[in-house]
PDB file of N, CA and C in Angstrom:
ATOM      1  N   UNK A   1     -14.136  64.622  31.624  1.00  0.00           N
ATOM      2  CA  UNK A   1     -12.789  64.569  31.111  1.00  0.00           C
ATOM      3  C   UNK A   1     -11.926  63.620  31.948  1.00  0.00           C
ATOM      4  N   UNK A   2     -12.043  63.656  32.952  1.00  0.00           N
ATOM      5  CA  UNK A   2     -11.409  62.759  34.043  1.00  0.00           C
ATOM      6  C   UNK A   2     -11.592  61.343  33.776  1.00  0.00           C
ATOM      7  N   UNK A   3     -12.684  60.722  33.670  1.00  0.00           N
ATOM      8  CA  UNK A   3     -13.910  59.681  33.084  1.00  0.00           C
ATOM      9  C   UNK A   3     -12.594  58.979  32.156  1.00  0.00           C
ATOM     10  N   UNK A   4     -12.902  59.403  30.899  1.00  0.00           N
ATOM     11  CA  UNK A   4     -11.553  59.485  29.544  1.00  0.00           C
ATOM     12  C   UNK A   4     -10.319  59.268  30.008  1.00  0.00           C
ATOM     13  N   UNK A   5      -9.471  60.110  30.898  1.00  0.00           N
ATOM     14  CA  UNK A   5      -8.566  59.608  31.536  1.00  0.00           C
ATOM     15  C   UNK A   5      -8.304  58.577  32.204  1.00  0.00           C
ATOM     16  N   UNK A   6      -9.026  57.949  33.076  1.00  0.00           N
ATOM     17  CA  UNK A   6      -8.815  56.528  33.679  1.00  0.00           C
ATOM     18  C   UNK A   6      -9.151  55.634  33.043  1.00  0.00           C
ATOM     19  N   UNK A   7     -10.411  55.835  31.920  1.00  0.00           N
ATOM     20  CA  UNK A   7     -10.401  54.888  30.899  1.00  0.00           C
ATOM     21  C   UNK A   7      -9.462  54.957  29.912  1.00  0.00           C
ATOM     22  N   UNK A   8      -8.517  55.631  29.522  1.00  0.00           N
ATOM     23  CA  UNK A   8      -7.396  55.248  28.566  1.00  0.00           C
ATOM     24  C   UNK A   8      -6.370  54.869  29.425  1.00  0.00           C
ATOM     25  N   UNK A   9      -6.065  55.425  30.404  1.00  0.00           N
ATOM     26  CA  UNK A   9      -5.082  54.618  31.733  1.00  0.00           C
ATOM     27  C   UNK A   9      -5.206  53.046  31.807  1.00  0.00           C
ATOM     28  N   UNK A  10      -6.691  53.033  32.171  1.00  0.00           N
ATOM     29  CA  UNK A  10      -6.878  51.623  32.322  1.00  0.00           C
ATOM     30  C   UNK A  10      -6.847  50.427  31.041  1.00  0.00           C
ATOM     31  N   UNK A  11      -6.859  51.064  29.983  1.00  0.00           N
ATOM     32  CA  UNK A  11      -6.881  50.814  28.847  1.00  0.00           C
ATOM     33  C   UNK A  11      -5.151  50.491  28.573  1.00  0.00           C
ATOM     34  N   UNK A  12      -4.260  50.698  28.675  1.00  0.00           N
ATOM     35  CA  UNK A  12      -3.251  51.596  28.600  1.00  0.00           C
ATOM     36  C   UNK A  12      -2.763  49.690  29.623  1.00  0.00           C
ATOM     37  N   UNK A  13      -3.165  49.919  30.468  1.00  0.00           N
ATOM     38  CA  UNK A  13      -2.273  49.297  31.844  1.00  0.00           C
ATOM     39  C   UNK A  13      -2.745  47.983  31.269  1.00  0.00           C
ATOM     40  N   UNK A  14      -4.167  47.812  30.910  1.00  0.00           N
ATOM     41  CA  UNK A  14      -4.423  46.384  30.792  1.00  0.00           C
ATOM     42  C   UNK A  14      -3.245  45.533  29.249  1.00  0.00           C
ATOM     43  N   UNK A  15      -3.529  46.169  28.430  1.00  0.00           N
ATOM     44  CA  UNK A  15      -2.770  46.279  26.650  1.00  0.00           C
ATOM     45  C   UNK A  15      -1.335  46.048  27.651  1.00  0.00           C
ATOM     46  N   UNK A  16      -0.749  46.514  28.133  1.00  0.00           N
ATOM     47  CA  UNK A  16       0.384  46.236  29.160  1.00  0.00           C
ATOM     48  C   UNK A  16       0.565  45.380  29.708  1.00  0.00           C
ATOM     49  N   UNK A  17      -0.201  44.809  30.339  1.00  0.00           N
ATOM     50  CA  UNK A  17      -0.439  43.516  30.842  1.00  0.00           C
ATOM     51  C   UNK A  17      -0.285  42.457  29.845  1.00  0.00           C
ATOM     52  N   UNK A  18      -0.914  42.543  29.226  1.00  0.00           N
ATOM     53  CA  UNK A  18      -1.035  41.044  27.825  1.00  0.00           C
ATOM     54  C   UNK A  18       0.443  41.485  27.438  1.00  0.00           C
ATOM     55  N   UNK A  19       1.266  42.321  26.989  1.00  0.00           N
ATOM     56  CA  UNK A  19       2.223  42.524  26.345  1.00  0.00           C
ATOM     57  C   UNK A  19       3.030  41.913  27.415  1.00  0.00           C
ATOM     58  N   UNK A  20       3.587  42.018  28.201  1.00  0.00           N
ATOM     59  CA  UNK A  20       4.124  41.682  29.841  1.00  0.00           C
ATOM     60  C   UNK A  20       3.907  40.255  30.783  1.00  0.00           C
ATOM     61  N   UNK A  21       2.969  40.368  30.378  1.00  0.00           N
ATOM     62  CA  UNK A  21       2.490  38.667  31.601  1.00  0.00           C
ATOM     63  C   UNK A  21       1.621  37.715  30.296  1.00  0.00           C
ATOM     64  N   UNK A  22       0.731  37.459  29.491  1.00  0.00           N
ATOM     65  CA  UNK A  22      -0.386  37.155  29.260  1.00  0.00           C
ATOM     66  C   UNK A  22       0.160  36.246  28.341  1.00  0.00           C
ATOM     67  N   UNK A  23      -0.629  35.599  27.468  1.00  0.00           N
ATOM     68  CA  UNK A  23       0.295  34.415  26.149  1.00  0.00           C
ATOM     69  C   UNK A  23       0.928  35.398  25.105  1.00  0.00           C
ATOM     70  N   UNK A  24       1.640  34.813  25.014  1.00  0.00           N
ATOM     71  CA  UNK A  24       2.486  35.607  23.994  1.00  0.00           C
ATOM     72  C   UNK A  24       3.425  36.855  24.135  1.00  0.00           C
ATOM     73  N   UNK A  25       3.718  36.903  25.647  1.00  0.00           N
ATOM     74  CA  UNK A  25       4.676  37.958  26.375  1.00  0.00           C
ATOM     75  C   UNK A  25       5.981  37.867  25.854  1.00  0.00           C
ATOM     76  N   UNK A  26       6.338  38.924  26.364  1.00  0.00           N
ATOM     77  CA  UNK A  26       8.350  39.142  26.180  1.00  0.00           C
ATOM     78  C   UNK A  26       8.603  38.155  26.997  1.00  0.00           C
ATOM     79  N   UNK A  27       7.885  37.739  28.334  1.00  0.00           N
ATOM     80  CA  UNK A  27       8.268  36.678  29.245  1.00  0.00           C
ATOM     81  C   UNK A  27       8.192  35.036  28.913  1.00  0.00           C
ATOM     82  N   UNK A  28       7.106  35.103  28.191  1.00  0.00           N
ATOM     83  CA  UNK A  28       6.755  33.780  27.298  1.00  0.00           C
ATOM     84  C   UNK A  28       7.646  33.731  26.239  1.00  0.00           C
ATOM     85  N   UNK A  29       8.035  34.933  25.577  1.00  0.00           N
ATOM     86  CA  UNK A  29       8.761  34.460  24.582  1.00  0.00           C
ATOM     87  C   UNK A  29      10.690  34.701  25.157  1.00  0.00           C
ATOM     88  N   UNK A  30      10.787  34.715  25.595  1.00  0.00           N
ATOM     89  CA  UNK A  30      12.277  34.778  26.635  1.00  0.00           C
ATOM     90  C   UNK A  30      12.505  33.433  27.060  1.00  0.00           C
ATOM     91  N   UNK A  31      11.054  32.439  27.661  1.00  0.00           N
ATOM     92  CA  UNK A  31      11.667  31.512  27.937  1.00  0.00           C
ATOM     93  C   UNK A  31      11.862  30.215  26.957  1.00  0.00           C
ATOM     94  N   UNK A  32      10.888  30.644  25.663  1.00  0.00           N
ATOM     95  CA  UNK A  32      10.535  30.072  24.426  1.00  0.00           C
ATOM     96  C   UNK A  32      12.198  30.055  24.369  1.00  0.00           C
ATOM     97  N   UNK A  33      12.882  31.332  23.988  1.00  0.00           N
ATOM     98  CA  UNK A  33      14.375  31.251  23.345  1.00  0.00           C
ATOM     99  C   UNK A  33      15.338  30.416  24.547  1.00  0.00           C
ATOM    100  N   UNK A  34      14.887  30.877  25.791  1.00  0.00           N
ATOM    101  CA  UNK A  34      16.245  29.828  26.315  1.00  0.00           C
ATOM    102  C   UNK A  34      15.765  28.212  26.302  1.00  0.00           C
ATOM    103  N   UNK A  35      14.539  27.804  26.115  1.00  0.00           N
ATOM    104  CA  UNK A  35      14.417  26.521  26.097  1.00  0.00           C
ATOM    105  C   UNK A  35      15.162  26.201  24.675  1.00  0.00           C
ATOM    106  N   UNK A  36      15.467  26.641  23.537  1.00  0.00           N
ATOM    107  CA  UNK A  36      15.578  26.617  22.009  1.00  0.00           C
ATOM    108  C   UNK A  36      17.099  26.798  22.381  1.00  0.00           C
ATOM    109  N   UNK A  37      18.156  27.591  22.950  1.00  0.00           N
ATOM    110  CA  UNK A  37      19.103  27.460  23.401  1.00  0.00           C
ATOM    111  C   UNK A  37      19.308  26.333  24.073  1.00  0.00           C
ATOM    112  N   UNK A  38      18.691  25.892  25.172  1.00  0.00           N
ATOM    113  CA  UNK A  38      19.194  24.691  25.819  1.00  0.00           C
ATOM    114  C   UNK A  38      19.223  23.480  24.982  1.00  0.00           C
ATOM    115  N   UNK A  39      17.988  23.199  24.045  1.00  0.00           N
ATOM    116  CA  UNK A  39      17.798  22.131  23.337  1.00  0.00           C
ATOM    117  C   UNK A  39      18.857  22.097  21.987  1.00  0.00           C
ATOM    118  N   UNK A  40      19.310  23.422  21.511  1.00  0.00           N
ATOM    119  CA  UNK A  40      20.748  23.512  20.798  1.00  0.00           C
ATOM    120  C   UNK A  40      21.456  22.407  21.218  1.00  0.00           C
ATOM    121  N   UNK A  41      21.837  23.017  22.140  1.00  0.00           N
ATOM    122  CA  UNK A  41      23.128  23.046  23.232  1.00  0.00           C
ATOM    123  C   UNK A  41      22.703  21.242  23.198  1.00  0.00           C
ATOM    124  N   UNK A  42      22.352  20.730  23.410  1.00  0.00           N
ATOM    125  CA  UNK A  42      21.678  18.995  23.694  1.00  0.00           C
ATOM    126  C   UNK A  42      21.964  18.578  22.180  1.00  0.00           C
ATOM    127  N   UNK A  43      21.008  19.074  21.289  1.00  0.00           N
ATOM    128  CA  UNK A  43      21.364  18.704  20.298  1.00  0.00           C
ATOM    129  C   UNK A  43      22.833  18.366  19.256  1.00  0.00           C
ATOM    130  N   UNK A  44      23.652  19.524  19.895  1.00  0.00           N
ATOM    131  CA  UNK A  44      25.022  19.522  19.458  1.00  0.00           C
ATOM    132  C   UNK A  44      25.867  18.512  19.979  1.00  0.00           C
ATOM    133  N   UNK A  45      25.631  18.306  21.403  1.00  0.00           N
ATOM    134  CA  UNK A  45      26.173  17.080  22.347  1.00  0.00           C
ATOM    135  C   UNK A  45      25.850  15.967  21.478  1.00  0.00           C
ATOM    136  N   UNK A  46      24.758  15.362  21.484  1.00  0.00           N
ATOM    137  CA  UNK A  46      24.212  14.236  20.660  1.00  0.00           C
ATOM    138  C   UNK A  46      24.673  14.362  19.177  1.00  0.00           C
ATOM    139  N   UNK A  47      24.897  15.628  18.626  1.00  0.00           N
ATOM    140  CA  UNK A  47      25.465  15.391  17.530  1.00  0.00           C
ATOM    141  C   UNK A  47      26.741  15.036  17.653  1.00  0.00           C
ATOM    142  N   UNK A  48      27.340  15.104  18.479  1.00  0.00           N
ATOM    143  CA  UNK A  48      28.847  15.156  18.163  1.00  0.00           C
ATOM    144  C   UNK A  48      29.003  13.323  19.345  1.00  0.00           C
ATOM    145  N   UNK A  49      28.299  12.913  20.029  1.00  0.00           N
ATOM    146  CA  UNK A  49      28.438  11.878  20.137  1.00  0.00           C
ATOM    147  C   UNK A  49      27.762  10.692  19.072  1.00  0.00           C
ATOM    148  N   UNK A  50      27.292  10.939  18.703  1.00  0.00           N
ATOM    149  CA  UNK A  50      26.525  10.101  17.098  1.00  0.00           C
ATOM    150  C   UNK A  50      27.824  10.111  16.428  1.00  0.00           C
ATOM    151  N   UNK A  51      28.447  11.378  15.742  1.00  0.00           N
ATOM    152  CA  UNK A  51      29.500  11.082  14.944  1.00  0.00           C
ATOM    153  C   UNK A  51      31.004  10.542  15.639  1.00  0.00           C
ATOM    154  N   UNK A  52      30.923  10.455  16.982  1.00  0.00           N
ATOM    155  CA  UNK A  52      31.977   9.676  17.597  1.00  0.00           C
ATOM    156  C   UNK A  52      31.571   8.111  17.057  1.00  0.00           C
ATOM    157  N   UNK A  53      30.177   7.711  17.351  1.00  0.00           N
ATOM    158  CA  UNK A  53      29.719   6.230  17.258  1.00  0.00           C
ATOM    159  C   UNK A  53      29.989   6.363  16.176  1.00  0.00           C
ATOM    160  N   UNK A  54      29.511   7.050  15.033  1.00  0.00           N
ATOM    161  CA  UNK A  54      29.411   6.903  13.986  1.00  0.00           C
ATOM    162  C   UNK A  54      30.429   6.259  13.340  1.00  0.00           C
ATOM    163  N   UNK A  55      32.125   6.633  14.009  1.00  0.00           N
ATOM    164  CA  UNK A  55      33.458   6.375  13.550  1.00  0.00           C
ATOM    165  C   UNK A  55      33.617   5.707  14.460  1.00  0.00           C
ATOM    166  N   UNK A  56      33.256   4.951  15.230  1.00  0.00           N
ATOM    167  CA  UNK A  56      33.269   3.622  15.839  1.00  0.00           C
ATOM    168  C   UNK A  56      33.238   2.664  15.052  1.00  0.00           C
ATOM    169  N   UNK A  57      31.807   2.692  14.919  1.00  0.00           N
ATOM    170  CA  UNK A  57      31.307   1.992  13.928  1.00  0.00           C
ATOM    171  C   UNK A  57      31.967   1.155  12.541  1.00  0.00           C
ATOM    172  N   UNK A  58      32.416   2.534  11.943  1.00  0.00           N
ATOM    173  CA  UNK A  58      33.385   2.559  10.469  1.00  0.00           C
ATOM    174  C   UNK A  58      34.568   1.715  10.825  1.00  0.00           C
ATOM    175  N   UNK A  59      35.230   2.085  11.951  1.00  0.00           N
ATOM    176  CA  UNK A  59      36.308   1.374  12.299  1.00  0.00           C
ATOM    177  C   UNK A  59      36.369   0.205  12.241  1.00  0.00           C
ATOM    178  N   UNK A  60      35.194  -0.308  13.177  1.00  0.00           N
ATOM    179  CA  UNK A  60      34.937  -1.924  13.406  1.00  0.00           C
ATOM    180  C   UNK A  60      34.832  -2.786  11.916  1.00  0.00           C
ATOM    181  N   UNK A  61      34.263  -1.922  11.290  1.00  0.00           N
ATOM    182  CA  UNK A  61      33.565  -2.784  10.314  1.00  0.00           C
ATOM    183  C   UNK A  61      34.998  -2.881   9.130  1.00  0.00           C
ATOM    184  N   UNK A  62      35.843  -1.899   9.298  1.00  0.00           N
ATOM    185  CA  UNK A  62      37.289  -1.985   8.634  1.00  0.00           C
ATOM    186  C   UNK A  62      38.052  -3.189   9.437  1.00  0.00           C
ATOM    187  N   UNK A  63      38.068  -2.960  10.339  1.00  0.00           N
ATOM    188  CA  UNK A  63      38.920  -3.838  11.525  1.00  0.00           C
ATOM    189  C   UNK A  63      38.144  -5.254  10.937  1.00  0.00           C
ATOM    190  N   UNK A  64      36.644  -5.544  11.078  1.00  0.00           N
ATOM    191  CA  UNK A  64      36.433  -6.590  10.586  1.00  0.00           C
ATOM    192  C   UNK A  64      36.837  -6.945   9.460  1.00  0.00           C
ATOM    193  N   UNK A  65      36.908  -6.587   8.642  1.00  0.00           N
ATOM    194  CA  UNK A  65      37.114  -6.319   6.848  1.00  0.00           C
ATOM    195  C   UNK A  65      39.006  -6.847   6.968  1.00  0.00           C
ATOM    196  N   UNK A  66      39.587  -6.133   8.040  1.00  0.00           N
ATOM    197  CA  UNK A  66      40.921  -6.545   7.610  1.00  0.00           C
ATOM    198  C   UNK A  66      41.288  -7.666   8.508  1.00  0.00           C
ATOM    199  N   UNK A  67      40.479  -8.080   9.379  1.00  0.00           N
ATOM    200  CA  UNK A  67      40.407  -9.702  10.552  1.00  0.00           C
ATOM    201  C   UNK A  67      40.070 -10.642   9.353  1.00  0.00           C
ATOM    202  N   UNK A  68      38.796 -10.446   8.514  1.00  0.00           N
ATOM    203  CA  UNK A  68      38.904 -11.168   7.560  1.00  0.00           C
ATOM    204  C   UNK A  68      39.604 -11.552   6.549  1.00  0.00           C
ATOM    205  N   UNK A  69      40.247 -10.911   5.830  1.00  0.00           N
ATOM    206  CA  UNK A  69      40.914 -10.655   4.671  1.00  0.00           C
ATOM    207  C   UNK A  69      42.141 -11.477   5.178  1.00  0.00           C
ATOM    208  N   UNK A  70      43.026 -10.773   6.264  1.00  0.00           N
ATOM    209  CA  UNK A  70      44.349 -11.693   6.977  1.00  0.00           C
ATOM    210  C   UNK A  70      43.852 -13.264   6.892  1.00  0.00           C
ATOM    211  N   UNK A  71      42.780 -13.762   8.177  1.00  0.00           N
ATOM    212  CA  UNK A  71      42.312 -14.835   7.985  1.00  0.00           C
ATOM    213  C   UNK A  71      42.369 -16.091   6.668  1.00  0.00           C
ATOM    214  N   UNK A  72      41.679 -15.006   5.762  1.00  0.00           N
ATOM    215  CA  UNK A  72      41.893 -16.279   4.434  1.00  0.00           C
ATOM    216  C   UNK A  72      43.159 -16.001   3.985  1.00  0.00           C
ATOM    217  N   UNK A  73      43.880 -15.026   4.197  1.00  0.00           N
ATOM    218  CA  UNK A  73      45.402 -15.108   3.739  1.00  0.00           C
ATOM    219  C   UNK A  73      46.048 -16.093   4.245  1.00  0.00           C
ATOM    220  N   UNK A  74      46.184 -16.335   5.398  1.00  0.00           N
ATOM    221  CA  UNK A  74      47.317 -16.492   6.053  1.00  0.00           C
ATOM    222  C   UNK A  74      46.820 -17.598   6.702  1.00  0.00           C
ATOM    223  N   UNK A  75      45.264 -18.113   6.938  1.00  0.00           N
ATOM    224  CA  UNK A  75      44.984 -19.448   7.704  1.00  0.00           C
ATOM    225  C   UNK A  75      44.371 -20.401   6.886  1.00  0.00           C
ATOM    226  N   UNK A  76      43.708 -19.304   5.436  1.00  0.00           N
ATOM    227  CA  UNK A  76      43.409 -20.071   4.637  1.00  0.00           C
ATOM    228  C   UNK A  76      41.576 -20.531   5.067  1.00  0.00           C
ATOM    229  N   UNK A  77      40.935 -19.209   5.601  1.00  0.00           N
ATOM    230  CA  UNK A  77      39.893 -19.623   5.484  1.00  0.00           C
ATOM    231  C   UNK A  77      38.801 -19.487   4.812  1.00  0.00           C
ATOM    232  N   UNK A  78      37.600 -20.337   4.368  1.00  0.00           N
ATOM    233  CA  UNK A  78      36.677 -20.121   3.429  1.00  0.00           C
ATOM    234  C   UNK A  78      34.818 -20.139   4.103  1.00  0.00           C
ATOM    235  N   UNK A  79      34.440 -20.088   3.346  1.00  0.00           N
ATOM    236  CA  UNK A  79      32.809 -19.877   3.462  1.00  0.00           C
ATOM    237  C   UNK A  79      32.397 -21.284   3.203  1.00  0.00           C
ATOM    238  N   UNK A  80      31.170 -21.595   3.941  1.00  0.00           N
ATOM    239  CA  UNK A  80      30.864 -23.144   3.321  1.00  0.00           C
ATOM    240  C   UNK A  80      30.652 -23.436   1.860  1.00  0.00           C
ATOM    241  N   UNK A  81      30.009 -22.330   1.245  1.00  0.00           N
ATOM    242  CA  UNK A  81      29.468 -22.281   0.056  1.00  0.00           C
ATOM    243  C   UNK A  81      30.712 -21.637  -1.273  1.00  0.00           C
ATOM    244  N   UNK A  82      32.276 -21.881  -0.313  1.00  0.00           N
ATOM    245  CA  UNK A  82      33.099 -21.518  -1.258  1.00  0.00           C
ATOM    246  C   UNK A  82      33.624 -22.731  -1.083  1.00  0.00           C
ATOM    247  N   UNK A  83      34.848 -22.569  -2.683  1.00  0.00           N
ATOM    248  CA  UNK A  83      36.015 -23.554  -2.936  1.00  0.00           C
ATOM    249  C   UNK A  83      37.404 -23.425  -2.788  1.00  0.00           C
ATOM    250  N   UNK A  84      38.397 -24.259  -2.076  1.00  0.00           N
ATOM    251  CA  UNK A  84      39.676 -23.053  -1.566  1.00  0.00           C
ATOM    252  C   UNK A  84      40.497 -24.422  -2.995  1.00  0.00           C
ATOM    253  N   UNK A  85      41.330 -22.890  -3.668  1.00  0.00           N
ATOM    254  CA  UNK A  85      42.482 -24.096  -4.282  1.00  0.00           C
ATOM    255  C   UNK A  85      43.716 -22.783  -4.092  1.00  0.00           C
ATOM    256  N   UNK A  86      44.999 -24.108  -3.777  1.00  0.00           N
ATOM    257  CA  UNK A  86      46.223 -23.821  -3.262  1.00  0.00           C
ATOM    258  C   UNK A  86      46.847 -23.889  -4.338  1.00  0.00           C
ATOM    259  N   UNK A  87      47.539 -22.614  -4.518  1.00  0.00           N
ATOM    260  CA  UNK A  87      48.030 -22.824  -5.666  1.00  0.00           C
ATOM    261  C   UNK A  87      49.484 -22.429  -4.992  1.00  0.00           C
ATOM    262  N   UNK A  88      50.735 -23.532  -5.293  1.00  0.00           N
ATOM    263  CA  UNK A  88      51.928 -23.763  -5.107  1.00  0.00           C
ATOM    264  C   UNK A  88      52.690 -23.649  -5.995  1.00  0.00           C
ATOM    265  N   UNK A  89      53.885 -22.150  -5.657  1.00  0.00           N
ATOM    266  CA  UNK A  89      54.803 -22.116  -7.061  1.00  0.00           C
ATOM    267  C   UNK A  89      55.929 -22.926  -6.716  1.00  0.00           C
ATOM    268  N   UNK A  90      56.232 -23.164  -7.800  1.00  0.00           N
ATOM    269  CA  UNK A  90      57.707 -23.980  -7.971  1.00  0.00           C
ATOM    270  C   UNK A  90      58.806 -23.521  -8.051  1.00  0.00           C
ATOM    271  N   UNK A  91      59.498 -23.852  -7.141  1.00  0.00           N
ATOM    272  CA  UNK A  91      61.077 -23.265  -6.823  1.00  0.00           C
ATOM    273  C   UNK A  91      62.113 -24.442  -7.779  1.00  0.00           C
ATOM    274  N   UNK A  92      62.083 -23.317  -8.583  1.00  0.00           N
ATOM    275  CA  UNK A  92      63.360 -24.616 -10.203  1.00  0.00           C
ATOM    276  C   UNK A  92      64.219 -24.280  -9.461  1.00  0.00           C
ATOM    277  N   UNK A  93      65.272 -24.907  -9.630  1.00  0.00           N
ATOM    278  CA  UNK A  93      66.563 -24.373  -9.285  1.00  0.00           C
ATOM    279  C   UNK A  93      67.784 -24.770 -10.303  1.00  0.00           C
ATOM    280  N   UNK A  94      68.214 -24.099 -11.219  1.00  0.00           N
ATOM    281  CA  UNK A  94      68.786 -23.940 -12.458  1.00  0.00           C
ATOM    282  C   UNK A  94      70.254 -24.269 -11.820  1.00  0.00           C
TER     283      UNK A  94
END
């Protein structure tokens, strides 16, 4: 009877062990979640600096858009493969 006893003890302690230390532990999986937390946490940073660039980006390409636009307004400039005509209104004076 004794025999039975240390063999389900030991039985008992080892099943304990794997649950506790071995692959696939509360300890293995504890550090599984804070690595998955930390890499959040990274991921959100990088997200939120992407959408800073991101509106960098947008900006410039407006800012370019309205550097250009002024330009042919106002200096009158063209593309090689364009044609510029000036068209001059007439001040009647009645």
């Amino acid at each position: 009877m004794k025999a039975i006893w240390v063999l389900m003890a030991t039985l008992t302690v080892l099943l304990q062990f794997r649950l506790w230390m071995g692959e696939g532990s509360y300890a293995q999986a504890y550090t599984l979640y804070q690595q998955i937390q930390e890499q959040e946490s990274e991921n959100q940073t990088l997200h939120e600096r992407n959408m800073r660039l991101d509106a960098e980006v947008m900006e410039l390409k407006l800012a370019q858009s309205a550097i250009e636009e002024r330009a042919r307004n106002q200096l009158g400039m063209i593309y090689p493969d364009e044609q510029f005509y000036l068209l001059i209104e007439s001040n009647s004076v009645n």
